[in-house]
PDB file of N, CA and C in Angstrom:
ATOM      1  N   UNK A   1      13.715  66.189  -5.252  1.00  0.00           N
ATOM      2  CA  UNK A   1      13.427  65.025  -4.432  1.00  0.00           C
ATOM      3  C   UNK A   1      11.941  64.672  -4.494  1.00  0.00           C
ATOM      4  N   UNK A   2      11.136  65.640  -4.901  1.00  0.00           N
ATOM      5  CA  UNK A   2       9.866  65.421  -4.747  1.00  0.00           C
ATOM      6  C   UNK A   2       9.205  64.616  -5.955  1.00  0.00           C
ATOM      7  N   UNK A   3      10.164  64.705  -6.989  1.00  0.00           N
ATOM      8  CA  UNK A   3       9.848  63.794  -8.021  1.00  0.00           C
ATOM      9  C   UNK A   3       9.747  62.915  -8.040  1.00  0.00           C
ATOM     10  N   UNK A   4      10.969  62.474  -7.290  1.00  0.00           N
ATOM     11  CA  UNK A   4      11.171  60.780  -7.507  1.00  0.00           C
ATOM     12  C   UNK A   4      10.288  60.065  -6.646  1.00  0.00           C
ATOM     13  N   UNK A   5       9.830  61.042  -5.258  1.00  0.00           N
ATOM     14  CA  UNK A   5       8.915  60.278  -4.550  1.00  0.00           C
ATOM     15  C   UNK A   5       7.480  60.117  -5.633  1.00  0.00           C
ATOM     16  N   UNK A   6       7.053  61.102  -6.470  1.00  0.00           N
ATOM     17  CA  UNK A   6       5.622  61.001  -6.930  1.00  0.00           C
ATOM     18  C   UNK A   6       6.267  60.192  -8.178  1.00  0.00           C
ATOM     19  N   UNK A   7       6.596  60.246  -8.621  1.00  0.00           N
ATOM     20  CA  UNK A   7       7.044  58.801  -9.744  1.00  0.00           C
ATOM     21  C   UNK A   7       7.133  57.586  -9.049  1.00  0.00           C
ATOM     22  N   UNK A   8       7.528  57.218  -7.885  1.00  0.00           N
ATOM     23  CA  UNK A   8       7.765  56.047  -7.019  1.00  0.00           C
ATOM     24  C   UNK A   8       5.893  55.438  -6.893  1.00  0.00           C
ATOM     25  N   UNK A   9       5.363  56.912  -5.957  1.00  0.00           N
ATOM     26  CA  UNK A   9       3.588  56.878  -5.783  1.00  0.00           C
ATOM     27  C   UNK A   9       2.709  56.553  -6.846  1.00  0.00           C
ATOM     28  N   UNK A  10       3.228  57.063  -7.947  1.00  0.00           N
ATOM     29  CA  UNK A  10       2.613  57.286  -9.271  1.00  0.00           C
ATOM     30  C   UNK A  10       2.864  55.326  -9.764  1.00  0.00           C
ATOM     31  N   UNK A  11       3.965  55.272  -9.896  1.00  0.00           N
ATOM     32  CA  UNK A  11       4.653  53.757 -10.441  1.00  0.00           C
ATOM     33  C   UNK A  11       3.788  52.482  -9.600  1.00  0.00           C
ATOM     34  N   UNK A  12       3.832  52.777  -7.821  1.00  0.00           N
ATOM     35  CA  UNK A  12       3.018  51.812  -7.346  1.00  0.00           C
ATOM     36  C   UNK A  12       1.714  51.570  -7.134  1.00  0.00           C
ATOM     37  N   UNK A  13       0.672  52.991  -7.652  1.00  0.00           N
ATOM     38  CA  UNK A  13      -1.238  53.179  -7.863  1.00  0.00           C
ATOM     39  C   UNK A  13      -1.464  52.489  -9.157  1.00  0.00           C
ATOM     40  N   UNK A  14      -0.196  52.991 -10.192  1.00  0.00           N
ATOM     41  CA  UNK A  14      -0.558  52.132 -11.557  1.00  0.00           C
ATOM     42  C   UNK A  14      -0.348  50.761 -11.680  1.00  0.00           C
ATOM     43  N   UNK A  15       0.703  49.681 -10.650  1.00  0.00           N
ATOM     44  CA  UNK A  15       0.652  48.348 -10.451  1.00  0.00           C
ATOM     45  C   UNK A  15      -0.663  47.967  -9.871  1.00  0.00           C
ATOM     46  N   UNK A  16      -1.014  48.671  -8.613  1.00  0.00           N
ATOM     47  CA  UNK A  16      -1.833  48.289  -8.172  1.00  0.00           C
ATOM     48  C   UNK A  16      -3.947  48.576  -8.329  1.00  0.00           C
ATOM     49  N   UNK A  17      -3.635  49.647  -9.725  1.00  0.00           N
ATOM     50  CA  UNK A  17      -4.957  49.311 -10.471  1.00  0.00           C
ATOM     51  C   UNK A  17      -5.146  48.071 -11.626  1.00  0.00           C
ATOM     52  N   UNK A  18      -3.584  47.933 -12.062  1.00  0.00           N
ATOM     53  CA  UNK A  18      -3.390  46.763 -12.597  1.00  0.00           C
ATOM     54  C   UNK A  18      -3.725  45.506 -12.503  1.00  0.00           C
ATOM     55  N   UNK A  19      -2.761  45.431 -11.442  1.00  0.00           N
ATOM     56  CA  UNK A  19      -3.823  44.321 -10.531  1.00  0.00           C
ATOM     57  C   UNK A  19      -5.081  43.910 -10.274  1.00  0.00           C
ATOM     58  N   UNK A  20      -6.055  45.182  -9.915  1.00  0.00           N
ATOM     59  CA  UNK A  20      -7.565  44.895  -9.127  1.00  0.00           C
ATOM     60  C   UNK A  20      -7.944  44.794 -10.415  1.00  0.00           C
ATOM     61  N   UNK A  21      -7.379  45.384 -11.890  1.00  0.00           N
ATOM     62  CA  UNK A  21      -8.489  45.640 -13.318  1.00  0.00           C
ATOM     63  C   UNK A  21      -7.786  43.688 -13.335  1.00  0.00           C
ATOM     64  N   UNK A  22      -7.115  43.325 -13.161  1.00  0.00           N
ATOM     65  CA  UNK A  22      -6.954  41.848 -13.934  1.00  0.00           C
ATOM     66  C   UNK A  22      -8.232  40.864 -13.343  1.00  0.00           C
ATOM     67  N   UNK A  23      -7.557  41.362 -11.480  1.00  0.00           N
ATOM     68  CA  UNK A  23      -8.626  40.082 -10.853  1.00  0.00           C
ATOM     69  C   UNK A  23     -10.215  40.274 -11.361  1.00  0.00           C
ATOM     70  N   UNK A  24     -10.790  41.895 -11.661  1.00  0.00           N
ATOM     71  CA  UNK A  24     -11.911  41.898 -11.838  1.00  0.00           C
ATOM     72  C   UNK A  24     -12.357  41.611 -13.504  1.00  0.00           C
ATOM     73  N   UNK A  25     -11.363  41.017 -14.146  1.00  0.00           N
ATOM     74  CA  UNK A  25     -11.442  40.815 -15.618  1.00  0.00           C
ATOM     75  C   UNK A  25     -11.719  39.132 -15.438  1.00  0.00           C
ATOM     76  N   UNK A  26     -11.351  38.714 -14.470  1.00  0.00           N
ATOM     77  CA  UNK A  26     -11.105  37.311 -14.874  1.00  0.00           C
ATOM     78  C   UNK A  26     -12.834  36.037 -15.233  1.00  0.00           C
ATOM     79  N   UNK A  27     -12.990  35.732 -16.198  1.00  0.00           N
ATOM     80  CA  UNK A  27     -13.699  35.588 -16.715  1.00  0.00           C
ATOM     81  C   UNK A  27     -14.395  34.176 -15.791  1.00  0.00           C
ATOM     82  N   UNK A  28     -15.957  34.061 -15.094  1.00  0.00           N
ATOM     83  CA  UNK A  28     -16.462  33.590 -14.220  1.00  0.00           C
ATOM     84  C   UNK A  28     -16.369  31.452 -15.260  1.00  0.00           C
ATOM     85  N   UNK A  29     -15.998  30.547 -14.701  1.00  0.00           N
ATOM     86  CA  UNK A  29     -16.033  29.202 -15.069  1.00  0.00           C
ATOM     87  C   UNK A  29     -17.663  29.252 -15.604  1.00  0.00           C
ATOM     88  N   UNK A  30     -17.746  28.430 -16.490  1.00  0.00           N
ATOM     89  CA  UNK A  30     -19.130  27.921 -17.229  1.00  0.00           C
ATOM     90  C   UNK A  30     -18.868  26.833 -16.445  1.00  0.00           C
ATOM     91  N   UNK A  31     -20.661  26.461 -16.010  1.00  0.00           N
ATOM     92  CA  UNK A  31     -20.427  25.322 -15.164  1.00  0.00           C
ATOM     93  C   UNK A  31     -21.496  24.007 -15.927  1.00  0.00           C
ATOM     94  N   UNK A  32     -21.744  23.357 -16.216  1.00  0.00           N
ATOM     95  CA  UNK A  32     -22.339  22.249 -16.978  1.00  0.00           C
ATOM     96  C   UNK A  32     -23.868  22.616 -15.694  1.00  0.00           C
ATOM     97  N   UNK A  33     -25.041  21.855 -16.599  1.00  0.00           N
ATOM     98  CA  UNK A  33     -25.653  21.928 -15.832  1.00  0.00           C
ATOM     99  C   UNK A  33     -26.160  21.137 -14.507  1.00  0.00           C
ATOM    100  N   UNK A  34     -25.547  20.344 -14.633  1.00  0.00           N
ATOM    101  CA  UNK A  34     -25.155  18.741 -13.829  1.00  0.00           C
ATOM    102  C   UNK A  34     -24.421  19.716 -12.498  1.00  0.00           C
ATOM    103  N   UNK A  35     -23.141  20.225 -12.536  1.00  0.00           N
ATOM    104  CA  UNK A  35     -22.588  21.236 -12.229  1.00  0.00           C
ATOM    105  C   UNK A  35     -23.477  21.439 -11.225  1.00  0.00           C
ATOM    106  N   UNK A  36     -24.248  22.643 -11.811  1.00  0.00           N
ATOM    107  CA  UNK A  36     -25.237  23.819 -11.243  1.00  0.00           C
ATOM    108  C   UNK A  36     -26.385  23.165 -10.641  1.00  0.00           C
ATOM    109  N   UNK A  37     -26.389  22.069 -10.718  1.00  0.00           N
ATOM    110  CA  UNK A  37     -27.438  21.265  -9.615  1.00  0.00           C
ATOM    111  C   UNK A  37     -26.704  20.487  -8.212  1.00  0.00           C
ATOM    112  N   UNK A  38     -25.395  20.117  -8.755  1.00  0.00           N
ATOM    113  CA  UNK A  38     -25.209  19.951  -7.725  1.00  0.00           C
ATOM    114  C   UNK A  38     -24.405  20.743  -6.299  1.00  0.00           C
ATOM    115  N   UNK A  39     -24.450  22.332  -6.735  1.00  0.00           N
ATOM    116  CA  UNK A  39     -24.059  23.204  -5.895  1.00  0.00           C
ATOM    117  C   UNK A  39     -25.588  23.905  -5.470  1.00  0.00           C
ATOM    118  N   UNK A  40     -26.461  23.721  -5.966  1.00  0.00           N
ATOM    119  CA  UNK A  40     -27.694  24.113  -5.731  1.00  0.00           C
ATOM    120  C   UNK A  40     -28.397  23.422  -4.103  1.00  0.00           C
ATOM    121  N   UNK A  41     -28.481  24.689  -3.121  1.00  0.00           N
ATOM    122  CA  UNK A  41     -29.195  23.996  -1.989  1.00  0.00           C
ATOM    123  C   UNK A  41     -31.206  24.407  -2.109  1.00  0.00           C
ATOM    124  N   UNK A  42     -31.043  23.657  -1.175  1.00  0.00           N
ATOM    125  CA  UNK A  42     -32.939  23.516  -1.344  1.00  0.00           C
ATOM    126  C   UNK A  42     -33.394  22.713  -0.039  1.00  0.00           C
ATOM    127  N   UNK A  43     -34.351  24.049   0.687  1.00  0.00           N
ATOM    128  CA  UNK A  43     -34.491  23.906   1.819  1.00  0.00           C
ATOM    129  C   UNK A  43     -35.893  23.078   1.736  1.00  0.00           C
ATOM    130  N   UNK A  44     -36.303  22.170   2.676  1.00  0.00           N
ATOM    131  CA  UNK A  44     -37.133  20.762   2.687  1.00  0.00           C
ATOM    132  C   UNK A  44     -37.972  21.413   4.317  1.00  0.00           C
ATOM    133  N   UNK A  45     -39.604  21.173   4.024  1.00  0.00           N
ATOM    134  CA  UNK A  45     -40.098  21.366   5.112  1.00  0.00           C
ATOM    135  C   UNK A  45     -40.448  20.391   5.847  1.00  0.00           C
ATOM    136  N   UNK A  46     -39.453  19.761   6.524  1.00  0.00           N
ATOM    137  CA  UNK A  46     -39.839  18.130   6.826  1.00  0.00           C
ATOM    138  C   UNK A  46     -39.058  18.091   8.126  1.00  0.00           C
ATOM    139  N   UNK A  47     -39.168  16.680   9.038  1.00  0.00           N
ATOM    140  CA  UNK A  47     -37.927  16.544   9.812  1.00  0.00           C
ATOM    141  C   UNK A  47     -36.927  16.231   9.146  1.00  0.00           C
ATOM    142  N   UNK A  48     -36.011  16.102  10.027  1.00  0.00           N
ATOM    143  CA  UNK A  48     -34.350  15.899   9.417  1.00  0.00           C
ATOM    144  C   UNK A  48     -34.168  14.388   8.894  1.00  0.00           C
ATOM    145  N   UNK A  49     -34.996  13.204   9.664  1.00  0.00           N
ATOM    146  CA  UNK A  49     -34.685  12.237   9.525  1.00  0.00           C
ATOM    147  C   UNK A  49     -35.343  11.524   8.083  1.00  0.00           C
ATOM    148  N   UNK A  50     -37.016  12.315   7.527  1.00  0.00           N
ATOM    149  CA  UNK A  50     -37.307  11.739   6.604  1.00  0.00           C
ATOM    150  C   UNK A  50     -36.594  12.437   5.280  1.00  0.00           C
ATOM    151  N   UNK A  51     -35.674  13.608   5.674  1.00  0.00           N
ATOM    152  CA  UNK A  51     -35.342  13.974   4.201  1.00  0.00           C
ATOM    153  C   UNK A  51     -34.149  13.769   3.939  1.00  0.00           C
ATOM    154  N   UNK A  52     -33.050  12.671   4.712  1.00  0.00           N
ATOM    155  CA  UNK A  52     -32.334  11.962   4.964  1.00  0.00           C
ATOM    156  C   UNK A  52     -32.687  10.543   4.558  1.00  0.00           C
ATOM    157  N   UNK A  53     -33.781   9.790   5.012  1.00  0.00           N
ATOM    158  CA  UNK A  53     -33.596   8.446   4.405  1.00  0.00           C
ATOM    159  C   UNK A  53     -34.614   8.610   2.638  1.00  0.00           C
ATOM    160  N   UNK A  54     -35.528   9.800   2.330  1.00  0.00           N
ATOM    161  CA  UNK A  54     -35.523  10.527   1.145  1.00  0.00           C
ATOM    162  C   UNK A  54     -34.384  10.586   0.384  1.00  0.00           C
ATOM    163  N   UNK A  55     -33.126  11.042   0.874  1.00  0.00           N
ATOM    164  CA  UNK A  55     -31.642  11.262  -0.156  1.00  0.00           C
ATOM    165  C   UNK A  55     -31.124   9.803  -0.181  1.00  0.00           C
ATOM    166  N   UNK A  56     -31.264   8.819   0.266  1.00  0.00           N
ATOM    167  CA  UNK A  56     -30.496   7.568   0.607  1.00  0.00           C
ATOM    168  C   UNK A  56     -31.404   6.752  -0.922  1.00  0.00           C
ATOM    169  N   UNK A  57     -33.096   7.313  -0.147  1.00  0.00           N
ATOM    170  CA  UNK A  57     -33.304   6.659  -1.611  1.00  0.00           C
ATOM    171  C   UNK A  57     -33.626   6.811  -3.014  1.00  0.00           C
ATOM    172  N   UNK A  58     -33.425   8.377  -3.119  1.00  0.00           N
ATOM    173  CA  UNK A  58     -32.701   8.978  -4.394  1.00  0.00           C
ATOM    174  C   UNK A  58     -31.601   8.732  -5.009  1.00  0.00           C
ATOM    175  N   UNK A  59     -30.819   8.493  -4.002  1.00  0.00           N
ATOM    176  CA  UNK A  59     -29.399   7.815  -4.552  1.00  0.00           C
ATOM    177  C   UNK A  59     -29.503   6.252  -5.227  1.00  0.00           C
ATOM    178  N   UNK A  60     -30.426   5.417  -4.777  1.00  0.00           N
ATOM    179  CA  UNK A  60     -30.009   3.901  -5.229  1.00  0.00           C
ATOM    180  C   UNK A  60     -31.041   4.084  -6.142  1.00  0.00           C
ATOM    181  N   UNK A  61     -32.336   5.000  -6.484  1.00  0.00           N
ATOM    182  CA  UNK A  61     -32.975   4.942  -6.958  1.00  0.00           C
ATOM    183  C   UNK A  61     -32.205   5.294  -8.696  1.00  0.00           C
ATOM    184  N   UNK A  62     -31.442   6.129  -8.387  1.00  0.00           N
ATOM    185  CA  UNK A  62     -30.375   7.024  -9.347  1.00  0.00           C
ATOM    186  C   UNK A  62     -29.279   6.041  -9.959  1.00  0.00           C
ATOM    187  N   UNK A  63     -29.432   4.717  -9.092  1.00  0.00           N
ATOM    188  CA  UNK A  63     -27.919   3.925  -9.192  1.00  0.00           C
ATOM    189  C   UNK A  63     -26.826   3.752  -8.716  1.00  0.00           C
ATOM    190  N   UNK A  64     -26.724   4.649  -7.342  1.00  0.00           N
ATOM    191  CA  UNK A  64     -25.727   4.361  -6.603  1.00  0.00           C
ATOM    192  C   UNK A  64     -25.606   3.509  -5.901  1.00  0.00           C
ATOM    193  N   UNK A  65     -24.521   3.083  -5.509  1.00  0.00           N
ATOM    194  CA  UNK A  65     -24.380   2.081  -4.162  1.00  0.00           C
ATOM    195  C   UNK A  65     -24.277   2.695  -3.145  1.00  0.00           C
ATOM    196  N   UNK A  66     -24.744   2.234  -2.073  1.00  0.00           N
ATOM    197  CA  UNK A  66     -24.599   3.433  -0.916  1.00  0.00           C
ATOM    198  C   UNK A  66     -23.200   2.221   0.280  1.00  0.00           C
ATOM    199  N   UNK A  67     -22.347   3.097   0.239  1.00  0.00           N
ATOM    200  CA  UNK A  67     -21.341   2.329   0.726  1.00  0.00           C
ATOM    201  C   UNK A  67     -21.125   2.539   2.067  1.00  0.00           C
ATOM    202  N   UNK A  68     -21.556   3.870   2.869  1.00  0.00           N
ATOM    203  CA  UNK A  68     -21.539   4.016   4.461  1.00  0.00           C
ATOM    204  C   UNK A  68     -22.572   5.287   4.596  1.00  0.00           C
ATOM    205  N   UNK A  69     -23.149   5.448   5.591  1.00  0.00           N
ATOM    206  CA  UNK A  69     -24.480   6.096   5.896  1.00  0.00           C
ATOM    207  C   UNK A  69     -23.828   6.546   7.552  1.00  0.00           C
ATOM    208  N   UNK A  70     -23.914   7.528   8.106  1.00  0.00           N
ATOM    209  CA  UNK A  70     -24.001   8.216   9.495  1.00  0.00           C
ATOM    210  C   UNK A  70     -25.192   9.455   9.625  1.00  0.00           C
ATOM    211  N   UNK A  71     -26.084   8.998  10.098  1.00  0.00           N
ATOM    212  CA  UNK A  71     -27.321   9.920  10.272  1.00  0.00           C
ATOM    213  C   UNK A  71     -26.676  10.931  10.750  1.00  0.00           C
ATOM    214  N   UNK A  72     -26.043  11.232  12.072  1.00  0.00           N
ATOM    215  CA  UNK A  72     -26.336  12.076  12.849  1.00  0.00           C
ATOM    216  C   UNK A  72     -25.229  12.776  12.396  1.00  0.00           C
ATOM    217  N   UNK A  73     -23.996  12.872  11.374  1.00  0.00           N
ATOM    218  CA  UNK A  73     -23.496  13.804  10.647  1.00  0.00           C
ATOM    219  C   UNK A  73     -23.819  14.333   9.402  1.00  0.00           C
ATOM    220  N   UNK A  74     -24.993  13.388   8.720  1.00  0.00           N
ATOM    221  CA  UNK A  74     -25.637  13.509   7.580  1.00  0.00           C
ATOM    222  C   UNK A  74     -24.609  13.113   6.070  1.00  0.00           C
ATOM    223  N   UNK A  75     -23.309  12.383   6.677  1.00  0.00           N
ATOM    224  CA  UNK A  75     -22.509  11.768   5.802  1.00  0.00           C
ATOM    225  C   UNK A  75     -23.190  10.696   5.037  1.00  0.00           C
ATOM    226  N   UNK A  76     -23.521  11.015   3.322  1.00  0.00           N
ATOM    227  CA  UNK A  76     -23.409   9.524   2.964  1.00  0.00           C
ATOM    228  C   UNK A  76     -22.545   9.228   1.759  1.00  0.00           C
ATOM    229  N   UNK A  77     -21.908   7.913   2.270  1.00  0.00           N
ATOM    230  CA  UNK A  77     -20.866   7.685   1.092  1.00  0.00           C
ATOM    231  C   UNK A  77     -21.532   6.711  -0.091  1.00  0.00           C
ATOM    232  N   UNK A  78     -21.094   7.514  -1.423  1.00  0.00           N
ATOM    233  CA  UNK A  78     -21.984   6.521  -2.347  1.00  0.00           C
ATOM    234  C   UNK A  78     -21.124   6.682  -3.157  1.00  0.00           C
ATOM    235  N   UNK A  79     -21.255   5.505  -4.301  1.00  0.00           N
ATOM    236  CA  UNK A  79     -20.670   5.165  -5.658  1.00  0.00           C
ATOM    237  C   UNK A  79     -21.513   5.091  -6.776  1.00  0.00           C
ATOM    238  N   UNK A  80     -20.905   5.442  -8.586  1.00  0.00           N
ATOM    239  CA  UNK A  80     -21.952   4.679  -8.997  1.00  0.00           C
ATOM    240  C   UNK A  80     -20.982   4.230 -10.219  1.00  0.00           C
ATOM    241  N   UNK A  81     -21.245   3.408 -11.418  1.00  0.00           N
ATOM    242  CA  UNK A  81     -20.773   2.711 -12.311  1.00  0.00           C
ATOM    243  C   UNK A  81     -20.963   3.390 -13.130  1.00  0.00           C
ATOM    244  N   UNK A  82     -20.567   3.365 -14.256  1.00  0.00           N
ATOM    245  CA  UNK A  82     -20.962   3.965 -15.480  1.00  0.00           C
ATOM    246  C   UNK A  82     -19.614   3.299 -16.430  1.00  0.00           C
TER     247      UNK A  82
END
């Protein structure tokens, strides 16, 4: 009886190194560098409000349209053409 239990133990450590060796195999996304700037934060020593109307005019400066603006959630909705 004691077999079948350590073949049972044995059968479910080897699924489950299986497992952790796959998830830790899985190969990290290449991200463009466009990408990697825009997950990039960057802290500003300023008030809140000039580095806010700063991004508003980075954006049209860039070519966007700026289609709705809410300061006080720091939402801004923009478009651009291409």
């Amino acid at each position: 009886m004691l077999k079948g239990d350590s073949k049972i133990i044995f059968s479910f450590a080897l699924i489950i190194i299986c497992f952790i060796g796959n998830i830790a195999c899985t190969p990290e996304p290449q991200l463009s560098p466009m990408q990697v700037r825009q997950i990039t934060t960057k802290l500003f020593d300023s008030d809140y409000e000039t580095v806010y109307r700063a991004c508003l005019t980075v954006l049209q400066d860039q070519g966007y349209i700026i289609k709705n603006t809410d300061m006080d959630s720091g939402l801004i909705v923009a478009s651009i053409t291409k």
